[in-house]
C-alpha atoms as a PDB file:
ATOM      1  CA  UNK A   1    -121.506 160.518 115.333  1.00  0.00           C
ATOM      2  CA  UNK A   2    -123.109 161.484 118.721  1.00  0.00           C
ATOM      3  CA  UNK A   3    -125.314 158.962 118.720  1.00  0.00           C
ATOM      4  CA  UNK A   4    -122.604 156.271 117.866  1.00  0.00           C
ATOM      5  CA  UNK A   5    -120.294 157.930 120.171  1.00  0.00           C
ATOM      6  CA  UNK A   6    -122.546 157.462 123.397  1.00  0.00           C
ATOM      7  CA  UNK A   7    -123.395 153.900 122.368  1.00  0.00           C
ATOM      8  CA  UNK A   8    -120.053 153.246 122.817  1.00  0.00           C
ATOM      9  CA  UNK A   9    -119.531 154.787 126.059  1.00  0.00           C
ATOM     10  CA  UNK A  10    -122.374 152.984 127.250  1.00  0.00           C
ATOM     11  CA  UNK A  11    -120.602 149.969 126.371  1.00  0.00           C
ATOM     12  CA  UNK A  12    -117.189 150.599 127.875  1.00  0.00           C
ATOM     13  CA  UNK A  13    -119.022 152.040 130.641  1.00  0.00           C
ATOM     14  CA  UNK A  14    -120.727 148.403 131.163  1.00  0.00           C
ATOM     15  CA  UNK A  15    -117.423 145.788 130.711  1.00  0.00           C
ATOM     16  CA  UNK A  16    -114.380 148.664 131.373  1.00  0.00           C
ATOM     17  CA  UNK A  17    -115.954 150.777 134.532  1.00  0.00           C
ATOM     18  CA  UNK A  18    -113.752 154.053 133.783  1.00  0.00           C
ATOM     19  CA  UNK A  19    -111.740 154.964 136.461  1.00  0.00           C
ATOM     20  CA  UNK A  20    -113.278 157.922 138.556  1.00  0.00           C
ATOM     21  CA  UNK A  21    -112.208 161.429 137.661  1.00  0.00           C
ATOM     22  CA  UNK A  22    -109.721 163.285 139.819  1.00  0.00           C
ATOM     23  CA  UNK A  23    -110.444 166.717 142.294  1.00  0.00           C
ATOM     24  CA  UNK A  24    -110.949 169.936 141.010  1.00  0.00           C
ATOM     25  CA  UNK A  25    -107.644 170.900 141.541  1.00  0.00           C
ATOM     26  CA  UNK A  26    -104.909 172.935 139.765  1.00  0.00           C
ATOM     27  CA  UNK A  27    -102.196 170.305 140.924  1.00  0.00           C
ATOM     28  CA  UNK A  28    -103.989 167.245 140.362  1.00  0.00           C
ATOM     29  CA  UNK A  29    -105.217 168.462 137.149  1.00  0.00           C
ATOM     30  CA  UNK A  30    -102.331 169.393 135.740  1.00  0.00           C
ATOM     31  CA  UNK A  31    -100.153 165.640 136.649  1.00  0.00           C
ATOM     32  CA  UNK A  32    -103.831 163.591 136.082  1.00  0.00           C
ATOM     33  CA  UNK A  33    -103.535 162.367 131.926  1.00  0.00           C
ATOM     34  CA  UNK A  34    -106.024 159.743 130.814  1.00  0.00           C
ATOM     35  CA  UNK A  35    -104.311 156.219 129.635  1.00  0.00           C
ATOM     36  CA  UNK A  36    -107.014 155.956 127.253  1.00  0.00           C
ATOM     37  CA  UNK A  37    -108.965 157.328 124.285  1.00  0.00           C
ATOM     38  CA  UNK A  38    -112.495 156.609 123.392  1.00  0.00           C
ATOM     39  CA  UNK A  39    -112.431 155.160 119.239  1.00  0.00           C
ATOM     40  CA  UNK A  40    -115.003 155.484 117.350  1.00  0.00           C
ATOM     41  CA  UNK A  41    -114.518 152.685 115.420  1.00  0.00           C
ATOM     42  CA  UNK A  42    -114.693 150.185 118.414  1.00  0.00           C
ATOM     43  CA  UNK A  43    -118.574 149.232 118.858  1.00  0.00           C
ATOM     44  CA  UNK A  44    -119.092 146.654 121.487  1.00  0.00           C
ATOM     45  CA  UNK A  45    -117.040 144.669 123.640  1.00  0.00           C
ATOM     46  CA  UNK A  46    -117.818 141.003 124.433  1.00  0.00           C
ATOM     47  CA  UNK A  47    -116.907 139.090 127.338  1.00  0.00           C
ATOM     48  CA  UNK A  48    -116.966 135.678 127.783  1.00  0.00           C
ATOM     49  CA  UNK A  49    -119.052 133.673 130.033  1.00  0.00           C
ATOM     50  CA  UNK A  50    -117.451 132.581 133.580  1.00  0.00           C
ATOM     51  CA  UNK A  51    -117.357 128.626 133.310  1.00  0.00           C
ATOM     52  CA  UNK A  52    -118.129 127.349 136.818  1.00  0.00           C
ATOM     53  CA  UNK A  53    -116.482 123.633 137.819  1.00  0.00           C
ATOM     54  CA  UNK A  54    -119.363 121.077 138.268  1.00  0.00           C
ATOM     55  CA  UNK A  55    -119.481 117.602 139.873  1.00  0.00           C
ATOM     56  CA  UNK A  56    -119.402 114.881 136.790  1.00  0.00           C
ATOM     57  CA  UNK A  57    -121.953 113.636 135.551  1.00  0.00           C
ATOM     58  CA  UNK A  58    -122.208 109.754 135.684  1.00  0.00           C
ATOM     59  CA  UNK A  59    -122.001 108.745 132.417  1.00  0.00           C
ATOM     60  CA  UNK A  60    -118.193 110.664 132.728  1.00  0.00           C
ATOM     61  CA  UNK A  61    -117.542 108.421 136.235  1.00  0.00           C
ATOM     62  CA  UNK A  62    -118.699 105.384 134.465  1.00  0.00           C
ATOM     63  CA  UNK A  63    -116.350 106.317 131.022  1.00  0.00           C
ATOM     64  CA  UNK A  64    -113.517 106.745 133.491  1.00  0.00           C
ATOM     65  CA  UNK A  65    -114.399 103.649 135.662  1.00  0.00           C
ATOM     66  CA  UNK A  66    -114.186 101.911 132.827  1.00  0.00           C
ATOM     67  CA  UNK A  67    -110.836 102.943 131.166  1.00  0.00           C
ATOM     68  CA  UNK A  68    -108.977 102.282 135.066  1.00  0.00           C
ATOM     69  CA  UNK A  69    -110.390  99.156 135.293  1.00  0.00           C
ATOM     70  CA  UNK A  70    -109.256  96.188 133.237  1.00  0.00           C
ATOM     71  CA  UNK A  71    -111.639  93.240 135.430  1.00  0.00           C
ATOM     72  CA  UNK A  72    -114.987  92.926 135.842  1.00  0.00           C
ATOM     73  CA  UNK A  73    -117.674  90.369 136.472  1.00  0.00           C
ATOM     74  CA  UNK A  74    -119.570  89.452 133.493  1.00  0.00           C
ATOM     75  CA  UNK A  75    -123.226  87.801 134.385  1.00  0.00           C
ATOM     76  CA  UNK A  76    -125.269  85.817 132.244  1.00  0.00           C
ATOM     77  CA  UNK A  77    -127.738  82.880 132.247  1.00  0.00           C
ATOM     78  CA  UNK A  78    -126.496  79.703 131.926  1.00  0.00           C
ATOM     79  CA  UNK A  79    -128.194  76.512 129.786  1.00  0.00           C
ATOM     80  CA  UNK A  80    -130.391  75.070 133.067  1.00  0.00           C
ATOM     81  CA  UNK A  81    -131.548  79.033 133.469  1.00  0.00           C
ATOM     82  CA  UNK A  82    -129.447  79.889 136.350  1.00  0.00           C
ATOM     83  CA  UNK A  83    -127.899  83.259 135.990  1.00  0.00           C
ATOM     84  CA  UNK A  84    -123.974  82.731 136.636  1.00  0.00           C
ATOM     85  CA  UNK A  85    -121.136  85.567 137.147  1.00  0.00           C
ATOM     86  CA  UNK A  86    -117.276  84.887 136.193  1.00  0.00           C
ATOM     87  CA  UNK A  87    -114.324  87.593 136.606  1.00  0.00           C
ATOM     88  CA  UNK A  88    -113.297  88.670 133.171  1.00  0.00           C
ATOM     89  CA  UNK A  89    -110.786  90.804 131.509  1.00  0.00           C
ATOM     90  CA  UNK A  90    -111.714  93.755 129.228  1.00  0.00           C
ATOM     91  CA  UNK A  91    -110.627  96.539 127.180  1.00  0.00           C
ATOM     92  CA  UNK A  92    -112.405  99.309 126.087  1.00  0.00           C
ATOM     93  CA  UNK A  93    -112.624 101.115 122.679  1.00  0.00           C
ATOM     94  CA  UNK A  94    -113.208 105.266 122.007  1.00  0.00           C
ATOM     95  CA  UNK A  95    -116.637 104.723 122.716  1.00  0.00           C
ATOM     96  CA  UNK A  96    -116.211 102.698 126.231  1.00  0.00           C
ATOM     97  CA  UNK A  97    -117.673  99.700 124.433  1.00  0.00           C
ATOM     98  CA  UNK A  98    -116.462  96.815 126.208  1.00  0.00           C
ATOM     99  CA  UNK A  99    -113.931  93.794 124.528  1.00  0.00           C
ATOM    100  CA  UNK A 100    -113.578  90.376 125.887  1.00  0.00           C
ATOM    101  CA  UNK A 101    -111.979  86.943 124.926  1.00  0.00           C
ATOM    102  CA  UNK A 102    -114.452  84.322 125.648  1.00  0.00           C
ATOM    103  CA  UNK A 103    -113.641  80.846 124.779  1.00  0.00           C
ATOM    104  CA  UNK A 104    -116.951  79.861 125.869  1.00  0.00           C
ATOM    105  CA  UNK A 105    -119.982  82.383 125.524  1.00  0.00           C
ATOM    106  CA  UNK A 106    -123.571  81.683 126.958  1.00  0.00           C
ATOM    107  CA  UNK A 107    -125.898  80.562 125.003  1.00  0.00           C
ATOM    108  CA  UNK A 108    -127.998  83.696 125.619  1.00  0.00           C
ATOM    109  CA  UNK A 109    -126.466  87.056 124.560  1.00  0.00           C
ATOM    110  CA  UNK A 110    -128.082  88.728 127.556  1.00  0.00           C
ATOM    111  CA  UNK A 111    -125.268  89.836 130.325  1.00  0.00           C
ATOM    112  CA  UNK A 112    -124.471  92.613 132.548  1.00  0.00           C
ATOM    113  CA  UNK A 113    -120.515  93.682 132.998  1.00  0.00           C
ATOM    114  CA  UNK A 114    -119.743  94.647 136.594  1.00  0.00           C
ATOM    115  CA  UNK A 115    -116.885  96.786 137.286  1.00  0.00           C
ATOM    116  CA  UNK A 116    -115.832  98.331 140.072  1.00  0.00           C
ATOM    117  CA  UNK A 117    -112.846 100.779 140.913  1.00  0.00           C
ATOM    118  CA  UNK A 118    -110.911  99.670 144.049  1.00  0.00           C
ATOM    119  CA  UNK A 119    -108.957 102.408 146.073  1.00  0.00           C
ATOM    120  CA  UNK A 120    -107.904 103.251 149.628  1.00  0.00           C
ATOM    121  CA  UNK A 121    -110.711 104.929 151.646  1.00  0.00           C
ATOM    122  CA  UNK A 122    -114.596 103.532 151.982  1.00  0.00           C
ATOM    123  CA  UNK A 123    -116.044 104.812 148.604  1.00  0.00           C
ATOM    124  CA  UNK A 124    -115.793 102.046 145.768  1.00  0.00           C
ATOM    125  CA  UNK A 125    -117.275 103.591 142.788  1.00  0.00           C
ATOM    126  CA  UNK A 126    -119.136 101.337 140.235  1.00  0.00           C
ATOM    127  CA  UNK A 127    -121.093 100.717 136.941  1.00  0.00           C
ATOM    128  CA  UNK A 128    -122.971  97.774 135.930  1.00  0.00           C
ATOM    129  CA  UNK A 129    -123.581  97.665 131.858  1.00  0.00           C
ATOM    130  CA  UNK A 130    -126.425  95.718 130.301  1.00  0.00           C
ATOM    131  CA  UNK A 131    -125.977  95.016 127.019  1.00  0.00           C
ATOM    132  CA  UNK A 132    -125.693  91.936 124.374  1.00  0.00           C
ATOM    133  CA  UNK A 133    -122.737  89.951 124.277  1.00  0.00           C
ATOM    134  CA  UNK A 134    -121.967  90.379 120.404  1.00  0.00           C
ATOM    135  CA  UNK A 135    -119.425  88.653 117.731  1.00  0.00           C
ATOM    136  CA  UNK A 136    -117.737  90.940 115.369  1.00  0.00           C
ATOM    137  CA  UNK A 137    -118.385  89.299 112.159  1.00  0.00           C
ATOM    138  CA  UNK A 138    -116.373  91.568 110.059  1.00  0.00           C
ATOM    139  CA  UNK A 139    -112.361  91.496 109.737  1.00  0.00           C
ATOM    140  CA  UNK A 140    -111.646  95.532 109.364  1.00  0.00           C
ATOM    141  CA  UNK A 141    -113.689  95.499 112.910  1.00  0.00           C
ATOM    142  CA  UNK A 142    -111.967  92.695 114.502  1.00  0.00           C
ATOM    143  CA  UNK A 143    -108.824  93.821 113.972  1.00  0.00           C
ATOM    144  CA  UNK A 144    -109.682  97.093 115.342  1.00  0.00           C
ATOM    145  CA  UNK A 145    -110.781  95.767 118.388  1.00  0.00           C
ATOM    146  CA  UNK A 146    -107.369  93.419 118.535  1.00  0.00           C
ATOM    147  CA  UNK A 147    -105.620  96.678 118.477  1.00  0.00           C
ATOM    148  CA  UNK A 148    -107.867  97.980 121.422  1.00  0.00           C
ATOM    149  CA  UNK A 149    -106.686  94.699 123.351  1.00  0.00           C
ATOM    150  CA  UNK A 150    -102.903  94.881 122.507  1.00  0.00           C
ATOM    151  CA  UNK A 151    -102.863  98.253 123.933  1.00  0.00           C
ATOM    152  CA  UNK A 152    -104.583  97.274 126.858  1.00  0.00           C
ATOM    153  CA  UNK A 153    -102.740  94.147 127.683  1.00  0.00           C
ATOM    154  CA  UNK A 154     -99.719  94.378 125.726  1.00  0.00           C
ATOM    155  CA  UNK A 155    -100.770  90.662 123.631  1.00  0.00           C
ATOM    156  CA  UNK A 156    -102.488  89.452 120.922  1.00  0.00           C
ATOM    157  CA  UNK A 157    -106.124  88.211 121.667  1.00  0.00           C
ATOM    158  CA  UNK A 158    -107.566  85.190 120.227  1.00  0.00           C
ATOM    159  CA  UNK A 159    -109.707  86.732 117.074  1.00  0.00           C
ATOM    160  CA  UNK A 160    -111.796  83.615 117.529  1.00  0.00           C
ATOM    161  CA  UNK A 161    -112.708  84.822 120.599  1.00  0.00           C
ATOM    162  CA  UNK A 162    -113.488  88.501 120.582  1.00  0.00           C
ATOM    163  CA  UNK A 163    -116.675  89.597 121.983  1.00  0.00           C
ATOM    164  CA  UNK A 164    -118.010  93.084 122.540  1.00  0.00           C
ATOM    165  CA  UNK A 165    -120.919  94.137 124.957  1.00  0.00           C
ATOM    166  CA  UNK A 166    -123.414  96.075 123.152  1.00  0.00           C
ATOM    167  CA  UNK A 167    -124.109  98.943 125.706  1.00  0.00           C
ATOM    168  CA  UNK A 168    -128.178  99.377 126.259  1.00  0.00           C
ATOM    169  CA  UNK A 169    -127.736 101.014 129.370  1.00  0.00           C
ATOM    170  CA  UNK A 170    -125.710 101.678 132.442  1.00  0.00           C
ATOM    171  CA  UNK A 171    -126.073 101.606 136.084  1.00  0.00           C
ATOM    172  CA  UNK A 172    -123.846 103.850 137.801  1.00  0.00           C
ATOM    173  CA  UNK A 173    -123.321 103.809 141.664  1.00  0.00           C
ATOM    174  CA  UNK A 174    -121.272 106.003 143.490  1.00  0.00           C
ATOM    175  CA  UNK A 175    -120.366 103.731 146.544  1.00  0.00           C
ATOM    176  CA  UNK A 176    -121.481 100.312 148.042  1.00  0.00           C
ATOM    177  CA  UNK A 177    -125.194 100.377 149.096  1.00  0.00           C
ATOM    178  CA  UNK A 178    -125.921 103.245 147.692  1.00  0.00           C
ATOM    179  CA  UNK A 179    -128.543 104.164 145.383  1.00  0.00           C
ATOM    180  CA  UNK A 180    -127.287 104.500 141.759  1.00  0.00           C
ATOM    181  CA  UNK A 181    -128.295 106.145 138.652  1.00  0.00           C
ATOM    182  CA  UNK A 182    -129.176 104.918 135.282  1.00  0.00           C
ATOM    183  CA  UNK A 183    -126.834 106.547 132.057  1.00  0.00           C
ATOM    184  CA  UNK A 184    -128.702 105.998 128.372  1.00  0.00           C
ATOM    185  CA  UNK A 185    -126.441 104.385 125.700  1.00  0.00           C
ATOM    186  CA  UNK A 186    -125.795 107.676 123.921  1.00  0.00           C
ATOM    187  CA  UNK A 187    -124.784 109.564 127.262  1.00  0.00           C
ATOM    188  CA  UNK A 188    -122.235 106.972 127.739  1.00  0.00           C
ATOM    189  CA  UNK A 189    -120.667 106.567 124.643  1.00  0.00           C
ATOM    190  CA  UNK A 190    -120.723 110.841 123.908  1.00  0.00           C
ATOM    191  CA  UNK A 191    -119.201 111.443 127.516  1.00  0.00           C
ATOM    192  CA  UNK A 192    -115.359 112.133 128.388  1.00  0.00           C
ATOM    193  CA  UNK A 193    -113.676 110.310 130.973  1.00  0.00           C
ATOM    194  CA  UNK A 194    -111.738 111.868 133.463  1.00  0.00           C
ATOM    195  CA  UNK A 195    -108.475 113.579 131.323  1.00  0.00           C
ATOM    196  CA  UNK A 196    -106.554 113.413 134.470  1.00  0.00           C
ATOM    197  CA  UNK A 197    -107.089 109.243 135.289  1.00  0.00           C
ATOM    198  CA  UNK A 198    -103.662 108.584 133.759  1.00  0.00           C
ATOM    199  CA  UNK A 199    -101.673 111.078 135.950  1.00  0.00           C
ATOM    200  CA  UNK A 200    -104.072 110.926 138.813  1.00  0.00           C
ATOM    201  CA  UNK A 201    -101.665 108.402 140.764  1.00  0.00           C
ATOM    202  CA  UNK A 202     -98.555 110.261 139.948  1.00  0.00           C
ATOM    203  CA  UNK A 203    -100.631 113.655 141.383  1.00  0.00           C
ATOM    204  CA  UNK A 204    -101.671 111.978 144.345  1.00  0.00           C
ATOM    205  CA  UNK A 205     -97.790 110.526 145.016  1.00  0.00           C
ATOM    206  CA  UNK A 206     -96.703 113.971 144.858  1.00  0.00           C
ATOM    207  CA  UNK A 207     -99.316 115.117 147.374  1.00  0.00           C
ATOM    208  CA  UNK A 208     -98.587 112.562 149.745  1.00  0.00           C
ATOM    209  CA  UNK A 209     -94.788 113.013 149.704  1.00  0.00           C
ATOM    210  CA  UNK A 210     -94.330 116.710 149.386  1.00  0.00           C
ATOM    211  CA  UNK A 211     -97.395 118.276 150.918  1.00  0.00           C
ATOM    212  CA  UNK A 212     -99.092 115.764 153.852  1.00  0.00           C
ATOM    213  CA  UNK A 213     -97.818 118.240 156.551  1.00  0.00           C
ATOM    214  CA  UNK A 214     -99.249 121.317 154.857  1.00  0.00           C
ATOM    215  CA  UNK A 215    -102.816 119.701 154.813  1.00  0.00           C
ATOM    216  CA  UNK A 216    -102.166 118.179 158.408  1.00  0.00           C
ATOM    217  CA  UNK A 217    -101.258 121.712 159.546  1.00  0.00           C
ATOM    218  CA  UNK A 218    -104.056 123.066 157.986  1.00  0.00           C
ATOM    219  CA  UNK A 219    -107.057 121.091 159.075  1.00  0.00           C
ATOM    220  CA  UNK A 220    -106.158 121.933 162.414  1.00  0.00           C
ATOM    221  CA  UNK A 221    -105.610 125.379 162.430  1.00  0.00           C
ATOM    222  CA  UNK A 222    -109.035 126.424 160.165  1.00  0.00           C
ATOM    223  CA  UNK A 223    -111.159 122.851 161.192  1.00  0.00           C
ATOM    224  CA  UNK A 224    -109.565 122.409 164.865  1.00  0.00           C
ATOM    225  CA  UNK A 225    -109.228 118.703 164.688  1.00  0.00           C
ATOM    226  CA  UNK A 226    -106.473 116.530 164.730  1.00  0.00           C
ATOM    227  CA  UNK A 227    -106.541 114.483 161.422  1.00  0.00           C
ATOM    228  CA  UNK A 228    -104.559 111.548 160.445  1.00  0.00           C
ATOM    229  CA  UNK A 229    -103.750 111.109 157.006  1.00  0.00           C
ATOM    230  CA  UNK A 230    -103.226 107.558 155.159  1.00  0.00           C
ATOM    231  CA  UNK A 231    -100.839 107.373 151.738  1.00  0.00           C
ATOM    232  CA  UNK A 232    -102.941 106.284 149.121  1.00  0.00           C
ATOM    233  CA  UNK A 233    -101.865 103.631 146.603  1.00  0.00           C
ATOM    234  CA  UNK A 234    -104.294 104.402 143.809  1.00  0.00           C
ATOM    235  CA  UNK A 235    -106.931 107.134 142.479  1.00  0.00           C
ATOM    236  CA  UNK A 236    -108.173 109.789 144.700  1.00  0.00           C
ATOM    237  CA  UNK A 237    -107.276 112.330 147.798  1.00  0.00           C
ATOM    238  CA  UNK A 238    -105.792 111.997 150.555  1.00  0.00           C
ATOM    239  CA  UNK A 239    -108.205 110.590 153.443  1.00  0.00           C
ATOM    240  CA  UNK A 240    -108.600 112.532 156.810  1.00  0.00           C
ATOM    241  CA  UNK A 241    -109.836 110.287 160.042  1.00  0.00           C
ATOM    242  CA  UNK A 242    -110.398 111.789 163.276  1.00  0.00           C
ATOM    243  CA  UNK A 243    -108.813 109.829 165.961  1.00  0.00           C
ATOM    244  CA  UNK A 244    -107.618 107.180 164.119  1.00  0.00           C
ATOM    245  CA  UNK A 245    -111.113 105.804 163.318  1.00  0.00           C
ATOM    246  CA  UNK A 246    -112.777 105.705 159.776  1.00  0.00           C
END
């Protein structure tokens, strides 16, 4: 029982620091009452690991990319060999796999889907996916991905016409001319997009309306500089310039 009992105080001692114990004196001694007693049967306490925030990783930029973005351009080599880029629409499934209606497909399967996320500011995020352009030969799978288009769109697709891009791999890019980063097929397809992308404009609306002289007021009393702010119309935060430049 000894033994147990100053394991145990060993371990309170270690999560619960006990608070320190009062002056030797009459007075003190005599209001001072512990708000605790030591158990026995209590053994060890656990406490869970501090989860830190971390920058996302770009197979989650390119999921979320994907499920704001509903036009891309979709590249791939023509009969006389020339490669050749249209704007298409897509929709995306759980996975992120891409869905298209193509009345008339390239001859070679081979194509990259180009998508890019417009907002107010200078950053354009962006993902390029290379992948086959594939037909869905069976019915179960072709209505599944008719479902993913209605919801998307809000009409029927042509089932004729359904194409998917089978993801090999995934260049994403965080802003124009800058270097970008290659996501595998399984990073892409197991990663979460953003949970906040559908309320992210109503978020940023609110900040703009009901807080744009807070953050004015505060950039220039802890940065010192006189910031103009711009409303934004889309995805993001709100952009500081200094002296009206960009």
């Amino acid at each position: 029982m000894k033994m147990n009992l100053q394991i145990l105080t060993q371990s309170l001692s270690t999560h619960f620091p006990l608070p320190p114990f009062p002056p030797k004196s009459k007075f003190l001694q005599a209001k001072f009452k512990p708000s605790f007693k030591l158990c026995s049967s209590l053994s060890t306490v656990s406490v869970p690991p501090t989860k830190t925030s971390h920058k996302p990783f770009p197979a989650e930029v390119s999921r979320t990319i994907m499920e704001l973005s509903s036009i891309g351009t979709l590249s791939t080599l023509a009969q006389d060999g020339w490669p050749l880029g249209v704007g298409v629409r897509f929709a995306v499934d759980a996975e992120g796999t891409p869905v298209l209606c193509l009345p008339q497909p390239s001859p070679d399967n081979r194509s990259t889907l180009h998508v890019q996320l417009d907002q107010c500011g200078l950053r354009t995020p962006q993902c390029t996916i290379q992948g086959s352009l594939t037909k869905p030969a069976d019915a179960t799978i072709l209505r599944r991905f008719d479902s993913v288009w209605k919801k998307r769109f809000g009409e029927a697709a042509d089932v004729d016409n359904l194409y998917t891009v089978d993801v090999q791999r995934v260049l994403q890019m965080e802003d124009l001319n800058e270097d970008g980063v290659w996501v595998t097929t399984s990073d892409y397809k197991n990663a979460n997009p953003d949970p906040l992308r559908n309320s992210a404009e109503e978020i940023v609306n609110e900040i703009n309306n009901n807080n744009r002289e807070d953050v004015h007021r505060f950039c220039n009393v802890y940065v010192d500089l006189d910031f103009q702010f711009y409303l934004l119309s889309r995805v993001g935060v709100p952009l500081a310039t200094s002296n009206g430049k960009l």
